[in-house]
C-alpha atoms as a PDB file:
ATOM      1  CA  UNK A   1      -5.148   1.524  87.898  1.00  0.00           C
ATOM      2  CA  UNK A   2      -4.552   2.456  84.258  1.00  0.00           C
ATOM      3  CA  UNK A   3      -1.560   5.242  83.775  1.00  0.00           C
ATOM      4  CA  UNK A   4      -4.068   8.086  83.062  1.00  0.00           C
ATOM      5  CA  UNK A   5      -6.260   7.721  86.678  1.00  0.00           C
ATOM      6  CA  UNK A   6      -2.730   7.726  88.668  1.00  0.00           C
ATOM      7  CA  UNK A   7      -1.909  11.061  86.913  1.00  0.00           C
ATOM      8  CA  UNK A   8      -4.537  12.112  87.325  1.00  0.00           C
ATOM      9  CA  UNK A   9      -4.702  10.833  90.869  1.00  0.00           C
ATOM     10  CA  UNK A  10      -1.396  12.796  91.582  1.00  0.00           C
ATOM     11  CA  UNK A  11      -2.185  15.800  90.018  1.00  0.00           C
ATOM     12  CA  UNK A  12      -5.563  16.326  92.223  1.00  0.00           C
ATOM     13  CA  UNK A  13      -3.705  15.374  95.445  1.00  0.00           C
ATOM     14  CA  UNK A  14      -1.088  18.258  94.058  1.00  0.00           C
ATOM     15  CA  UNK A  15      -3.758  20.957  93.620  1.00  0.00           C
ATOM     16  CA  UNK A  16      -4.936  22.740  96.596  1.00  0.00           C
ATOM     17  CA  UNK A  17      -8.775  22.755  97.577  1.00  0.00           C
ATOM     18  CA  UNK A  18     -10.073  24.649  99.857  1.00  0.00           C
ATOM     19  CA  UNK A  19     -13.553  22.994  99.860  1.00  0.00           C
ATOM     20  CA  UNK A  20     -14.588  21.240 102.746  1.00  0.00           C
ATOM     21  CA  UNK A  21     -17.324  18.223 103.053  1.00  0.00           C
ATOM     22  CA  UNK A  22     -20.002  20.558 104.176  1.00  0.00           C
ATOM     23  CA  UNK A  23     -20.275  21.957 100.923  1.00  0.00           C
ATOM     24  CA  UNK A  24     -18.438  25.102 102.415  1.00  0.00           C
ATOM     25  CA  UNK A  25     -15.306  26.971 101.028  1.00  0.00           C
ATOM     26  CA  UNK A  26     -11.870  28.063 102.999  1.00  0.00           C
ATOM     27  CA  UNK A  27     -11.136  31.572 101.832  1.00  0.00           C
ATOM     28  CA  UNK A  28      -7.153  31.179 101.521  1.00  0.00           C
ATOM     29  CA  UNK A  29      -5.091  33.345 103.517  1.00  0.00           C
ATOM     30  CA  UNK A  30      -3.876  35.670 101.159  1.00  0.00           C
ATOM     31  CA  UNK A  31      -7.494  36.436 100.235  1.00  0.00           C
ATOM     32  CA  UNK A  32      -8.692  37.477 103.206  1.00  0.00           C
ATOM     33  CA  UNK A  33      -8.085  40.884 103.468  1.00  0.00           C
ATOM     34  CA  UNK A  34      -9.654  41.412 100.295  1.00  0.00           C
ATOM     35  CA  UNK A  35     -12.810  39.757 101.681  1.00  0.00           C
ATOM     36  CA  UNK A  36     -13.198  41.423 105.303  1.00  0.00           C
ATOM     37  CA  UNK A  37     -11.542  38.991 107.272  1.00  0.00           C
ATOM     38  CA  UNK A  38     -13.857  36.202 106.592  1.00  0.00           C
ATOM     39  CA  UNK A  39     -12.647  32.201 106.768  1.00  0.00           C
ATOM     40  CA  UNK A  40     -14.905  30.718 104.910  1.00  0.00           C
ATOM     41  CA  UNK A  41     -17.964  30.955 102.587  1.00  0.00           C
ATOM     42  CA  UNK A  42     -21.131  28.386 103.913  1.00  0.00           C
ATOM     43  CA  UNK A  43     -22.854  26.203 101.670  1.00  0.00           C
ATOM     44  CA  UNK A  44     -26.595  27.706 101.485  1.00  0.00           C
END
């Protein structure tokens, strides 16, 4: 691996993402309230 892919490679293992395989999206905690309660937004 060259330098640049294994920064790279750290920095996206750093970064939180809240999407999951199904194409949907966790709605992180903090946010919730704000968005009445819900978990998660579905793929369509």
């Amino acid at each position: 691996m060259r330098a640049a892919n294994v920064k790279r490679a750290i920095a996206s293992g750093r970064s939180q993402n809240y999407q999951q395989a199904d194409g949907s999206v966790l709605v992180p905690e903090v946010l919730r309230p704000y968005m009445g309660g819900l978990t998660s937004i579905n793929a369509i």
